[in-house]
ModelCIF file with pLDDT and N, C-alpha, C, O atoms, coordinates in Angstrom:
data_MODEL
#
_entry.id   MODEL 
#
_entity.id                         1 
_entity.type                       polymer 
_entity.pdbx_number_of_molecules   1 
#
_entity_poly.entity_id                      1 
_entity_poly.type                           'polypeptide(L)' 
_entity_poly.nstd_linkage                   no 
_entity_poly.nstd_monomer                   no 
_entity_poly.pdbx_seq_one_letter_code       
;(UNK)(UNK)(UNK)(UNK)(UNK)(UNK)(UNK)(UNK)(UNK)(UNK)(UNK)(UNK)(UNK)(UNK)(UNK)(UNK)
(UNK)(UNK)(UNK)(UNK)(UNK)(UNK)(UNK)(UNK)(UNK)(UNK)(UNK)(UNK)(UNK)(UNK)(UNK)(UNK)
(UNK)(UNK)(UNK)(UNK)(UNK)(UNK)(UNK)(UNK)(UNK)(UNK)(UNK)(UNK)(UNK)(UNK)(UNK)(UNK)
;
_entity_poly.pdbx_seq_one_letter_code_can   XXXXXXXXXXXXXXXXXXXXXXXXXXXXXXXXXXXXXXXXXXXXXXXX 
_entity_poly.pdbx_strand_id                 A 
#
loop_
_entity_poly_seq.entity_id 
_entity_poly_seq.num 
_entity_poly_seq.mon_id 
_entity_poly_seq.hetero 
1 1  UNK n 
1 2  UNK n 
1 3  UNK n 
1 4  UNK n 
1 5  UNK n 
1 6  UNK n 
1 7  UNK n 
1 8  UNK n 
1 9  UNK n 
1 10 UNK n 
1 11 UNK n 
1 12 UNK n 
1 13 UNK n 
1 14 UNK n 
1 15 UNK n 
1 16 UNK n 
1 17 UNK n 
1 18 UNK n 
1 19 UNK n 
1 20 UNK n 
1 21 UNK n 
1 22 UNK n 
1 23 UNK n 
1 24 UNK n 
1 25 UNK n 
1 26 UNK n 
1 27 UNK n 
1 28 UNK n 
1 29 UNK n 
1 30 UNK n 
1 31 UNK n 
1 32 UNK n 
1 33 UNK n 
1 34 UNK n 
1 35 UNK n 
1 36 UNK n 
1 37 UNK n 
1 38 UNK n 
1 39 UNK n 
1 40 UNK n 
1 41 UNK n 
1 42 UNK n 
1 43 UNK n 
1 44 UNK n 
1 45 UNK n 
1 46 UNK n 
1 47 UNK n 
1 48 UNK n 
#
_struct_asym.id          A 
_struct_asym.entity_id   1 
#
loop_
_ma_qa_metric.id 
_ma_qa_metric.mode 
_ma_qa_metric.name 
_ma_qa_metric.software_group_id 
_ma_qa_metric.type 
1 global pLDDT . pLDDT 
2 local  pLDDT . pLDDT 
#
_ma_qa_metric_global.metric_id      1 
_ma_qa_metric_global.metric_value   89.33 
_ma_qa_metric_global.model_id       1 
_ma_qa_metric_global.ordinal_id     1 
#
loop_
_ma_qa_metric_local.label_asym_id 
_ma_qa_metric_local.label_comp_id 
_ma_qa_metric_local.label_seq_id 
_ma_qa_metric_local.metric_id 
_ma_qa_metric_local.metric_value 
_ma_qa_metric_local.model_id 
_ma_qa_metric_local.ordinal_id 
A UNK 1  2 87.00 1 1  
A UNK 2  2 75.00 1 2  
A UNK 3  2 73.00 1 3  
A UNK 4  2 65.00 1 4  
A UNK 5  2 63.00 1 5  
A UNK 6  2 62.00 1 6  
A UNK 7  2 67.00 1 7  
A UNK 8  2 61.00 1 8  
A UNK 9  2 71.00 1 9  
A UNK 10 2 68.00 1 10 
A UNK 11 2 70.00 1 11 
A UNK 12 2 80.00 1 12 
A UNK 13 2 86.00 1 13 
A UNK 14 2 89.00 1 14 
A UNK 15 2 93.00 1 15 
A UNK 16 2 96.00 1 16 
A UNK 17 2 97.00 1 17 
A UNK 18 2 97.00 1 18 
A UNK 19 2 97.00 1 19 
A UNK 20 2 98.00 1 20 
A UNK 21 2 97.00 1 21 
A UNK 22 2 97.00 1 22 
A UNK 23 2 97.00 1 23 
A UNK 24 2 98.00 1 24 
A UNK 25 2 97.00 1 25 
A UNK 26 2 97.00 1 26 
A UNK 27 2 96.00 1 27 
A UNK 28 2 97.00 1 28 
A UNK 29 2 98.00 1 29 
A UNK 30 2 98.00 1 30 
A UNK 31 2 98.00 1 31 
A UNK 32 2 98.00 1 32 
A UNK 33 2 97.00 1 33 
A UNK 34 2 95.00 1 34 
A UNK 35 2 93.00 1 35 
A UNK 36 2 91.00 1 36 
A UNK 37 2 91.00 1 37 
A UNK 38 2 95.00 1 38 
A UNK 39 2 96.00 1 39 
A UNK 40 2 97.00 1 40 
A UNK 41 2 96.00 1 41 
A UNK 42 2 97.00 1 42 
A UNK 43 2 98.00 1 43 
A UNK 44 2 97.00 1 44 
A UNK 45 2 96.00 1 45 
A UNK 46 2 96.00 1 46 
A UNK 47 2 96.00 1 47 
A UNK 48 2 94.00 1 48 
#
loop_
_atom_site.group_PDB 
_atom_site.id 
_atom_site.type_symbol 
_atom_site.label_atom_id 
_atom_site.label_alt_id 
_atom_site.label_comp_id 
_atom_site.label_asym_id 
_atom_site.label_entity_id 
_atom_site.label_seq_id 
_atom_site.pdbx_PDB_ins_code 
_atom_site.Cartn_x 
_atom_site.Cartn_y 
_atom_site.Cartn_z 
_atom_site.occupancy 
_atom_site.B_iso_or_equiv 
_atom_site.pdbx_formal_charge 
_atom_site.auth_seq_id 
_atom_site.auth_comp_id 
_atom_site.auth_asym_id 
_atom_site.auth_atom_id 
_atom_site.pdbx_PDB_model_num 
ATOM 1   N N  . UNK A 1 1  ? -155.022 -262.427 9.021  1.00 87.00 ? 1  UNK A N  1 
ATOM 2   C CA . UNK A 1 1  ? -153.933 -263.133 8.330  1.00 87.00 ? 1  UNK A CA 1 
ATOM 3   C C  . UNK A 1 1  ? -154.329 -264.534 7.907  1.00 87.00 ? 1  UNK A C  1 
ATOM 4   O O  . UNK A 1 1  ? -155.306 -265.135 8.353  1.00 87.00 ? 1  UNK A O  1 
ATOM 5   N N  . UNK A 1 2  ? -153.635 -264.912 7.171  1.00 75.00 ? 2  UNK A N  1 
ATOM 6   C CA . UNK A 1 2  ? -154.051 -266.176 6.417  1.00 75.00 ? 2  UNK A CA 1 
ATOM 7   C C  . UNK A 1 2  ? -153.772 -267.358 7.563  1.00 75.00 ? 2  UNK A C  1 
ATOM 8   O O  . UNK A 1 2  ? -153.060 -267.086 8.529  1.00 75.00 ? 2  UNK A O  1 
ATOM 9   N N  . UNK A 1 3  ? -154.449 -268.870 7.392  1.00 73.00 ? 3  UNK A N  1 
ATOM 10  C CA . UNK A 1 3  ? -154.415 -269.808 8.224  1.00 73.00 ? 3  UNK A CA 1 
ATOM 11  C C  . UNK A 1 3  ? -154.026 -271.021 7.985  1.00 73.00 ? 3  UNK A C  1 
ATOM 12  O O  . UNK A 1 3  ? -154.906 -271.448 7.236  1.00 73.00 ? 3  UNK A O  1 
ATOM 13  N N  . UNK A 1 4  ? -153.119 -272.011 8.176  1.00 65.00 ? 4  UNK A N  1 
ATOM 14  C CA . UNK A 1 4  ? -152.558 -272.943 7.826  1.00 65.00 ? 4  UNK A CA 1 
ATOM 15  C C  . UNK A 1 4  ? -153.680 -274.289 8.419  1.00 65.00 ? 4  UNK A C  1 
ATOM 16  O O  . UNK A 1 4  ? -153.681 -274.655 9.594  1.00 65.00 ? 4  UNK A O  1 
ATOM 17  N N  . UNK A 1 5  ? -154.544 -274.864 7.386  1.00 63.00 ? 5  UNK A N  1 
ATOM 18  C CA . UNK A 1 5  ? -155.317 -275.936 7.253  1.00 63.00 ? 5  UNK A CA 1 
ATOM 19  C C  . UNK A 1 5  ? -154.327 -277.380 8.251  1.00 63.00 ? 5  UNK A C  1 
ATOM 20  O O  . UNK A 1 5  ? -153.107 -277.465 8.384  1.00 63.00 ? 5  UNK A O  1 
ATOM 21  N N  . UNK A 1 6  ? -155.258 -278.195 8.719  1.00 62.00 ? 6  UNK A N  1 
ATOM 22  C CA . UNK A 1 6  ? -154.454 -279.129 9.165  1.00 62.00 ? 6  UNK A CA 1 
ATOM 23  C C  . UNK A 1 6  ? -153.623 -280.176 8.260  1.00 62.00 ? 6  UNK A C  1 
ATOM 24  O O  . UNK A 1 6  ? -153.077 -281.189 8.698  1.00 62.00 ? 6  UNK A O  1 
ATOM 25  N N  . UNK A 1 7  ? -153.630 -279.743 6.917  1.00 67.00 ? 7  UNK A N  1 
ATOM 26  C CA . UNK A 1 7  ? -153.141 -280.389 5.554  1.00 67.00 ? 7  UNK A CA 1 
ATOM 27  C C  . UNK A 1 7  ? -151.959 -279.582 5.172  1.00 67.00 ? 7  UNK A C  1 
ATOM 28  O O  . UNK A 1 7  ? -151.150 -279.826 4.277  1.00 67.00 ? 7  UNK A O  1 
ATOM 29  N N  . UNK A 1 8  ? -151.986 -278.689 5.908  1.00 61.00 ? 8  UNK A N  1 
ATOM 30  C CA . UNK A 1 8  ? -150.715 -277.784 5.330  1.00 61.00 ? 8  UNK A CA 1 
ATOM 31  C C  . UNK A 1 8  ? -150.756 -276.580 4.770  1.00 61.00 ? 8  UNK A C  1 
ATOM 32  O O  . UNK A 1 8  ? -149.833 -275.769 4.695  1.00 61.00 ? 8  UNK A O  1 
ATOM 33  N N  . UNK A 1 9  ? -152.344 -276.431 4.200  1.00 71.00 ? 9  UNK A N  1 
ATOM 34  C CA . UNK A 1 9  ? -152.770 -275.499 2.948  1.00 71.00 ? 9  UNK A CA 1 
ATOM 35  C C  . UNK A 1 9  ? -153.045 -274.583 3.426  1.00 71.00 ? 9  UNK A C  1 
ATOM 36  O O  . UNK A 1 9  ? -153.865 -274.615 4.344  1.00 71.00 ? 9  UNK A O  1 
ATOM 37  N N  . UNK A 1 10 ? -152.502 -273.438 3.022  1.00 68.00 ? 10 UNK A N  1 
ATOM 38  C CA . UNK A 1 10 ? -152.652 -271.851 3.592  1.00 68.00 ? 10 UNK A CA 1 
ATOM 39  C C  . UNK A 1 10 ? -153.710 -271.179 2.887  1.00 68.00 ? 10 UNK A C  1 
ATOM 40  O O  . UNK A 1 10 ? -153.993 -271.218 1.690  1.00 68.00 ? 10 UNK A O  1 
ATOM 41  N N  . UNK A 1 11 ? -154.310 -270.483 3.953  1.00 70.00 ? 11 UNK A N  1 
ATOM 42  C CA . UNK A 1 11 ? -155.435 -269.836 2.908  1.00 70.00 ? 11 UNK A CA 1 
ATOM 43  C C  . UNK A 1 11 ? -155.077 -268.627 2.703  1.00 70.00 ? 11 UNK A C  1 
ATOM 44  O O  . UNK A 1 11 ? -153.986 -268.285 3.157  1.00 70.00 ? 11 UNK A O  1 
ATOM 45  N N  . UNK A 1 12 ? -156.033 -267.486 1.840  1.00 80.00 ? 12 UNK A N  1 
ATOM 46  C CA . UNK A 1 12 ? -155.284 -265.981 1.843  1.00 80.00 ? 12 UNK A CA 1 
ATOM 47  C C  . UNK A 1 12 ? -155.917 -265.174 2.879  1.00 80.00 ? 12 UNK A C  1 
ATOM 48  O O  . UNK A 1 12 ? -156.996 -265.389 3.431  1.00 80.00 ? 12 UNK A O  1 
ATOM 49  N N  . UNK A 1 13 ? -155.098 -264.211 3.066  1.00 86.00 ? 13 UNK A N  1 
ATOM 50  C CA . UNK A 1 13 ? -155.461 -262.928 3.966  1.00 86.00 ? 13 UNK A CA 1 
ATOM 51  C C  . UNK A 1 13 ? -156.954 -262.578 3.719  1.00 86.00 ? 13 UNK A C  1 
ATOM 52  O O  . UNK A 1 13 ? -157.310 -262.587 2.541  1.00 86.00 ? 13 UNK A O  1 
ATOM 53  N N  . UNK A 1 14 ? -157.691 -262.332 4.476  1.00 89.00 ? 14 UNK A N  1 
ATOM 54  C CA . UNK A 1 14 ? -159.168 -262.229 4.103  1.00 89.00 ? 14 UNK A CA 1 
ATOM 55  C C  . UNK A 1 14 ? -159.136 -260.399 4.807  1.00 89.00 ? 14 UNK A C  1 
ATOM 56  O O  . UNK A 1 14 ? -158.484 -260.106 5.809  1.00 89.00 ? 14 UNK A O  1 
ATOM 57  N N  . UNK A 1 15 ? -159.858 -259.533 4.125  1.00 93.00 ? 15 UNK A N  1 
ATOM 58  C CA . UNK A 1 15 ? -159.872 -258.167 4.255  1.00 93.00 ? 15 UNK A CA 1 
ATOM 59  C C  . UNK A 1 15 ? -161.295 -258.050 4.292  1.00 93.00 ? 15 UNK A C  1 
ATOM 60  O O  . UNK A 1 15 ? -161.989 -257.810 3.304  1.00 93.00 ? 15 UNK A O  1 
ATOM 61  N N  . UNK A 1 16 ? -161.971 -258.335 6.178  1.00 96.00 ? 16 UNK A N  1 
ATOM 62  C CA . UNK A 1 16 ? -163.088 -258.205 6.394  1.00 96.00 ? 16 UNK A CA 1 
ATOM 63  C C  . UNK A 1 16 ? -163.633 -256.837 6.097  1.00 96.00 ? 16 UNK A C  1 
ATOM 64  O O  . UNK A 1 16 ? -164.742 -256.479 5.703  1.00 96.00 ? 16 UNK A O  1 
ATOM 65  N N  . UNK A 1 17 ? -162.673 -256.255 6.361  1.00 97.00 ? 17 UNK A N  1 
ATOM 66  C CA . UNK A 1 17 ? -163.344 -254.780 6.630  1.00 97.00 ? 17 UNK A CA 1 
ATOM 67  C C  . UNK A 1 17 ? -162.401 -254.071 5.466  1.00 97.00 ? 17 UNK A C  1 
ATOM 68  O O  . UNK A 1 17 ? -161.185 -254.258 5.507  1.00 97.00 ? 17 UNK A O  1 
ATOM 69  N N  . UNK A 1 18 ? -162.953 -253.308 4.497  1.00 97.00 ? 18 UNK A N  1 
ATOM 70  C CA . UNK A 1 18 ? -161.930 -252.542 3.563  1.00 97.00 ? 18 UNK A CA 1 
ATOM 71  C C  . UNK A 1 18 ? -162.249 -250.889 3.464  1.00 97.00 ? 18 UNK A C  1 
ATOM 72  O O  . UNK A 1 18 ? -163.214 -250.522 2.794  1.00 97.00 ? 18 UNK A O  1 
ATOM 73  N N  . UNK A 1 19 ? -161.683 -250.237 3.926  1.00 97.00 ? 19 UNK A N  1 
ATOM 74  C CA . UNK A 1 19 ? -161.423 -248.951 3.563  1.00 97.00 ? 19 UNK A CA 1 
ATOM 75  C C  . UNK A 1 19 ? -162.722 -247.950 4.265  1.00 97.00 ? 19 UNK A C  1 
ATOM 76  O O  . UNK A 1 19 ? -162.708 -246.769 3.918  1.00 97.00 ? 19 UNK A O  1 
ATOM 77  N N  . UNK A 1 20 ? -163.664 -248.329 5.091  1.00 98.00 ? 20 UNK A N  1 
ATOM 78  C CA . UNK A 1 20 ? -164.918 -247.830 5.141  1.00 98.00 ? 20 UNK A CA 1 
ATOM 79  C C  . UNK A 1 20 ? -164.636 -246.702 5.915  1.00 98.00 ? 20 UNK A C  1 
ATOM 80  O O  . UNK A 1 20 ? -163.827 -246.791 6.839  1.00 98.00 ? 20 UNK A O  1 
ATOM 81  N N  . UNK A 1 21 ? -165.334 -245.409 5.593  1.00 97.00 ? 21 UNK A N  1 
ATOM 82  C CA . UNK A 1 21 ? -165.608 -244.584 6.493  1.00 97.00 ? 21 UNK A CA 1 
ATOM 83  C C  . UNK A 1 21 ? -167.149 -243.933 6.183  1.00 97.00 ? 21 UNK A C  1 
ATOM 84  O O  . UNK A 1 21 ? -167.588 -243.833 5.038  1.00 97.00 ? 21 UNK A O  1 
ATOM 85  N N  . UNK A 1 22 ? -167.936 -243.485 7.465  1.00 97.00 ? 22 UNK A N  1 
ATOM 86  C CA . UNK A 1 22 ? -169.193 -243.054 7.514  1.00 97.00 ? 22 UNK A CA 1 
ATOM 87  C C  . UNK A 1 22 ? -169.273 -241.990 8.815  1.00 97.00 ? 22 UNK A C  1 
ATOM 88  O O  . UNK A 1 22 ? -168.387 -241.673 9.609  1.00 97.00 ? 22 UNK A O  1 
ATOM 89  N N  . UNK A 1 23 ? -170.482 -241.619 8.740  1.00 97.00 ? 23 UNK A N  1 
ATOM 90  C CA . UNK A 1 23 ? -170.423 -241.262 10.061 1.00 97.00 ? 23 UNK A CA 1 
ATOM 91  C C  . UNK A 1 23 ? -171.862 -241.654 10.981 1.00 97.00 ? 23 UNK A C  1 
ATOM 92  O O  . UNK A 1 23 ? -172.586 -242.343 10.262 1.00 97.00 ? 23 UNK A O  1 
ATOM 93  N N  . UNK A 1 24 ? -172.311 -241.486 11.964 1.00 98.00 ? 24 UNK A N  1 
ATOM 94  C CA . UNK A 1 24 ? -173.591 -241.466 12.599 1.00 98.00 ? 24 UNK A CA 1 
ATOM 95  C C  . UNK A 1 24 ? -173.585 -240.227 13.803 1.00 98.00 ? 24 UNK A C  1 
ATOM 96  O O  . UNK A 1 24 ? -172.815 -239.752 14.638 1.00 98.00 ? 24 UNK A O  1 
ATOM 97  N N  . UNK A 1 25 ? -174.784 -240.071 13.370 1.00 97.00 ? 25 UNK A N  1 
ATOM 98  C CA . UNK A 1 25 ? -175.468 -238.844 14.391 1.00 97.00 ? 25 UNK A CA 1 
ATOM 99  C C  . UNK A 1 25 ? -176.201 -238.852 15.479 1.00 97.00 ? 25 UNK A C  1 
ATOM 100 O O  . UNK A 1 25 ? -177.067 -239.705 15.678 1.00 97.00 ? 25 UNK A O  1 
ATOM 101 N N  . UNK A 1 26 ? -175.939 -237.950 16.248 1.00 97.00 ? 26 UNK A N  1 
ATOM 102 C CA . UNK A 1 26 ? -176.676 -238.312 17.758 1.00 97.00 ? 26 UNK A CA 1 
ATOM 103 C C  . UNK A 1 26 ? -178.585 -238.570 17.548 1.00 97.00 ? 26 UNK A C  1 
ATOM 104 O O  . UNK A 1 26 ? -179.378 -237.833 16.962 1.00 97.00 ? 26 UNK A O  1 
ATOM 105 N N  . UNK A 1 27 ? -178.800 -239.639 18.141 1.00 96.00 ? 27 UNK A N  1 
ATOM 106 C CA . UNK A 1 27 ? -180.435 -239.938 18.390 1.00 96.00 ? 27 UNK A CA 1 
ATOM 107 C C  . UNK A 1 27 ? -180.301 -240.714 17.075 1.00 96.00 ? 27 UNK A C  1 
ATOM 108 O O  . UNK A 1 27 ? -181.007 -241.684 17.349 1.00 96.00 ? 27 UNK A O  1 
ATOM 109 N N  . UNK A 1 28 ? -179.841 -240.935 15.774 1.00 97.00 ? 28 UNK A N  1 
ATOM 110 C CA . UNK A 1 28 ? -180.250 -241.387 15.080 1.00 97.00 ? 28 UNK A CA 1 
ATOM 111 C C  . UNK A 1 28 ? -179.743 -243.174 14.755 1.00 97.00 ? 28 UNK A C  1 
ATOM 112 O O  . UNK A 1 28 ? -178.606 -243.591 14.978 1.00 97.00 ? 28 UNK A O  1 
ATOM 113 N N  . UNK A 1 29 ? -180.791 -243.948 14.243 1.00 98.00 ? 29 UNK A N  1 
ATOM 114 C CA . UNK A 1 29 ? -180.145 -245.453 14.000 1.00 98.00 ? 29 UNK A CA 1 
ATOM 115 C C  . UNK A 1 29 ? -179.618 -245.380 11.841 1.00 98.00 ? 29 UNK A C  1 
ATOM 116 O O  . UNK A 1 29 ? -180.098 -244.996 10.774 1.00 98.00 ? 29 UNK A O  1 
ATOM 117 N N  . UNK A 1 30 ? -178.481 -245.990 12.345 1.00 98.00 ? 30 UNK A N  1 
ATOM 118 C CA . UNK A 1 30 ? -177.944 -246.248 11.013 1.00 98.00 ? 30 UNK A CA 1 
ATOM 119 C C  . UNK A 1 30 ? -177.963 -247.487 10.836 1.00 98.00 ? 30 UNK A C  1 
ATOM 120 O O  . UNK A 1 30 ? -177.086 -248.031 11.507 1.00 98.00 ? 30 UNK A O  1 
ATOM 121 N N  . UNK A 1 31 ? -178.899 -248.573 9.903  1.00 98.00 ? 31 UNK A N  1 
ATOM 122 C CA . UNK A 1 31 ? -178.664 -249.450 9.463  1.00 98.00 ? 31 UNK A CA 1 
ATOM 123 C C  . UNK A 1 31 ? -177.786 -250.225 8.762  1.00 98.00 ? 31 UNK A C  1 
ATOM 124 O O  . UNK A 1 31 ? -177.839 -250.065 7.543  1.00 98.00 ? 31 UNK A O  1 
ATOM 125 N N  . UNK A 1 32 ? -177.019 -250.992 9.160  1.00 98.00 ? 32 UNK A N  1 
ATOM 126 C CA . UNK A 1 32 ? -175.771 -251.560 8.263  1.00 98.00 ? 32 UNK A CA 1 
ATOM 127 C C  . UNK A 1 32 ? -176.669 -253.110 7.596  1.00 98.00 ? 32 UNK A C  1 
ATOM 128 O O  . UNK A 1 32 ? -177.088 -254.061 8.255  1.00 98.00 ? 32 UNK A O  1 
ATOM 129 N N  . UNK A 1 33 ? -176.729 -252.914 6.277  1.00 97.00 ? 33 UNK A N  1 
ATOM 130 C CA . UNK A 1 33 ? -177.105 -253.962 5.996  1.00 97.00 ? 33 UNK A CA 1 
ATOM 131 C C  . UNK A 1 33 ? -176.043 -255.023 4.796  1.00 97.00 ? 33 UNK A C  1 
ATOM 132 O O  . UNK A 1 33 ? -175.044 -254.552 4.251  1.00 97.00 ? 33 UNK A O  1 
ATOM 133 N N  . UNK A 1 34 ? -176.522 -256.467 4.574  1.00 95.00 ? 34 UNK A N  1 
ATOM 134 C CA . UNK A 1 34 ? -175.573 -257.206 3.891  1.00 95.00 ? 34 UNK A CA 1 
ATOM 135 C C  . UNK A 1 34 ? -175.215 -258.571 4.096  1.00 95.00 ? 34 UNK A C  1 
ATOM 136 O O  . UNK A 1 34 ? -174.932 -258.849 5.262  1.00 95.00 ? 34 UNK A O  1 
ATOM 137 N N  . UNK A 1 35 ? -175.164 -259.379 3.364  1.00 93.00 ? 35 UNK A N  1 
ATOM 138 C CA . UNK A 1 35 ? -175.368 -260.763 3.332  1.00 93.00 ? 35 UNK A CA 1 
ATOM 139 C C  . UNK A 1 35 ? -174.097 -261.235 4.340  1.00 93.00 ? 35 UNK A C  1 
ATOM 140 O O  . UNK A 1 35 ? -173.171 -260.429 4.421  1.00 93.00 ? 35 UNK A O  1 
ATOM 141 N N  . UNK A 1 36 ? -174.013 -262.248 4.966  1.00 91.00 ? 36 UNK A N  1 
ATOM 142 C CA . UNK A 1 36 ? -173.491 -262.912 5.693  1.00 91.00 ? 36 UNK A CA 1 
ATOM 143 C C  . UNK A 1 36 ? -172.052 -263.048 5.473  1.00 91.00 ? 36 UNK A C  1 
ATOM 144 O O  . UNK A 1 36 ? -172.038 -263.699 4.429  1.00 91.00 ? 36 UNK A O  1 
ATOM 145 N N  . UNK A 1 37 ? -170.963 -262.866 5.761  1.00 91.00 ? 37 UNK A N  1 
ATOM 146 C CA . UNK A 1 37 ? -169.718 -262.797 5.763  1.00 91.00 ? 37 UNK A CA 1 
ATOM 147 C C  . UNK A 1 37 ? -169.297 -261.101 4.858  1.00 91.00 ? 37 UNK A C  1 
ATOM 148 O O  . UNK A 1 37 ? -168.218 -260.899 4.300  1.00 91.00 ? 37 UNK A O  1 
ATOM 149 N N  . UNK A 1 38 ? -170.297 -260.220 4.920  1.00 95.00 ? 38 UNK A N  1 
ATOM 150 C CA . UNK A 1 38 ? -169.688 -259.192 4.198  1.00 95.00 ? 38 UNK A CA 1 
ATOM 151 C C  . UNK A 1 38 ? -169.063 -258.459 5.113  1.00 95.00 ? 38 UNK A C  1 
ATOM 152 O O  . UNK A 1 38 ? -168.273 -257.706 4.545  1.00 95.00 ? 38 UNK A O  1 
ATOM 153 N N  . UNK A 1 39 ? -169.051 -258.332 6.247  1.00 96.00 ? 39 UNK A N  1 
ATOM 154 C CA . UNK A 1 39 ? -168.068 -257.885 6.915  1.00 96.00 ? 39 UNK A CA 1 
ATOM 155 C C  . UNK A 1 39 ? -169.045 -256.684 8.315  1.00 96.00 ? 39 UNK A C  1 
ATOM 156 O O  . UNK A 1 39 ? -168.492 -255.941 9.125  1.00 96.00 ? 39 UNK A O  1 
ATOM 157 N N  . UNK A 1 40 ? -170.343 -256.876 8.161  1.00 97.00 ? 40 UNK A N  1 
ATOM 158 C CA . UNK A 1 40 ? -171.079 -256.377 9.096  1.00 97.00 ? 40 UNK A CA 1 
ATOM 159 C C  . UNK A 1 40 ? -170.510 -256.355 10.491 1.00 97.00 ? 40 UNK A C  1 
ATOM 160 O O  . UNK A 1 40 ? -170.308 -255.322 11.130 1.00 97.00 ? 40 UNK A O  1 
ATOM 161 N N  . UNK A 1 41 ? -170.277 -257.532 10.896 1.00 96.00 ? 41 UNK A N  1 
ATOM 162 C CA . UNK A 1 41 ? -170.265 -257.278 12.603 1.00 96.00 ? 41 UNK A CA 1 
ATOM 163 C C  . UNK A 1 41 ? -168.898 -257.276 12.835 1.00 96.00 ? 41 UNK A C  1 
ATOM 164 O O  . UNK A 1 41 ? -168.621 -257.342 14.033 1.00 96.00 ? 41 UNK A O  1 
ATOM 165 N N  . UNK A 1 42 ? -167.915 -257.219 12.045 1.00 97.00 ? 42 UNK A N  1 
ATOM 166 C CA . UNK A 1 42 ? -166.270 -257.162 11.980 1.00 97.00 ? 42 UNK A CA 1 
ATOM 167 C C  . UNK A 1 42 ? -166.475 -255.950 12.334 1.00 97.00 ? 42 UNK A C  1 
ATOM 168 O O  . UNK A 1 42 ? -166.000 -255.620 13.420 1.00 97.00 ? 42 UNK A O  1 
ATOM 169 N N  . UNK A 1 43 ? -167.368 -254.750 11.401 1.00 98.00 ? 43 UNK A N  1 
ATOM 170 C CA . UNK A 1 43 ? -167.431 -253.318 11.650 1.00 98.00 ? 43 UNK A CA 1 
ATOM 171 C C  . UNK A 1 43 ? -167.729 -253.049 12.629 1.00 98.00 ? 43 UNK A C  1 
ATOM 172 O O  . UNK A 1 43 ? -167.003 -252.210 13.162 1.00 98.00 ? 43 UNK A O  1 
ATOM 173 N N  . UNK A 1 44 ? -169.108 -253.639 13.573 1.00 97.00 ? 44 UNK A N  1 
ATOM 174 C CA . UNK A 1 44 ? -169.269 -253.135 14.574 1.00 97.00 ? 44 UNK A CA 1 
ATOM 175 C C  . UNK A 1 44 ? -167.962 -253.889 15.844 1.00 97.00 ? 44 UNK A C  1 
ATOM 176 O O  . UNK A 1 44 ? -167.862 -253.312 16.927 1.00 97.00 ? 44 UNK A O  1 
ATOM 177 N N  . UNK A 1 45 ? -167.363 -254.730 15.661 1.00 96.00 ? 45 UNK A N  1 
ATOM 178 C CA . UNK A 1 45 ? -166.471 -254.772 16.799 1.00 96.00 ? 45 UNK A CA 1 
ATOM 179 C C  . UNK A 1 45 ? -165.040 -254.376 16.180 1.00 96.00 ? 45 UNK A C  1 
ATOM 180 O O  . UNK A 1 45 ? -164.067 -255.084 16.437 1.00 96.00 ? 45 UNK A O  1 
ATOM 181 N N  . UNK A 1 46 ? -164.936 -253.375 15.459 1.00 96.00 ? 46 UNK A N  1 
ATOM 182 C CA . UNK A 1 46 ? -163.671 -252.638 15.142 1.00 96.00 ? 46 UNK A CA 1 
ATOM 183 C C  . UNK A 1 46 ? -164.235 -251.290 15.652 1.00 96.00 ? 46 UNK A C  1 
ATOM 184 O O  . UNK A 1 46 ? -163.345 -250.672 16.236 1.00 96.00 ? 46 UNK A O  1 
ATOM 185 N N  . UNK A 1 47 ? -165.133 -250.784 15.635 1.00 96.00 ? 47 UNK A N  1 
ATOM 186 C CA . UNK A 1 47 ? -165.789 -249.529 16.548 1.00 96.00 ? 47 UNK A CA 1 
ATOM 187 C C  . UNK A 1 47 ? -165.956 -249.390 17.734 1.00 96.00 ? 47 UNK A C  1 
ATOM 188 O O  . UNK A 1 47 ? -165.814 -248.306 18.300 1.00 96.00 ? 47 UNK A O  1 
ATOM 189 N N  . UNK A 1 48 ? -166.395 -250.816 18.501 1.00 94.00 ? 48 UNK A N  1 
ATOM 190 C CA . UNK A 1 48 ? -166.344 -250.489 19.612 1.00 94.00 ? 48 UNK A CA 1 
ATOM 191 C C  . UNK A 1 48 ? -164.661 -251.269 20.346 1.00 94.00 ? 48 UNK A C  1 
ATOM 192 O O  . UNK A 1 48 ? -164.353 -251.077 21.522 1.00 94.00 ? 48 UNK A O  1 
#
């Protein structure tokens, strides 16, 4: 949800994570890759 600045100024709803579904398979590593605020490690702590 959005956050009220110590000025007053609200920022907008930020939608770390949008719509994703995948899957992963036993023994195997799935790489999540992606520049910094794309929403990488939001994913991994909405999974676990």
């Amino acid at each position: 949800p959005a956050t009220e600045s110590l000025f007053g100024r609200k920022s907008r709803d930020v939608r770390a994570v949008d719509d994703v579904t995948l899957e992963i398979h036993p023994g195997e590593t799935l790489g999540l890759i992606g520049e910094s605020g794309s929403g990488k490690s939001t994913l991994g702590r909405l999974i676990l």
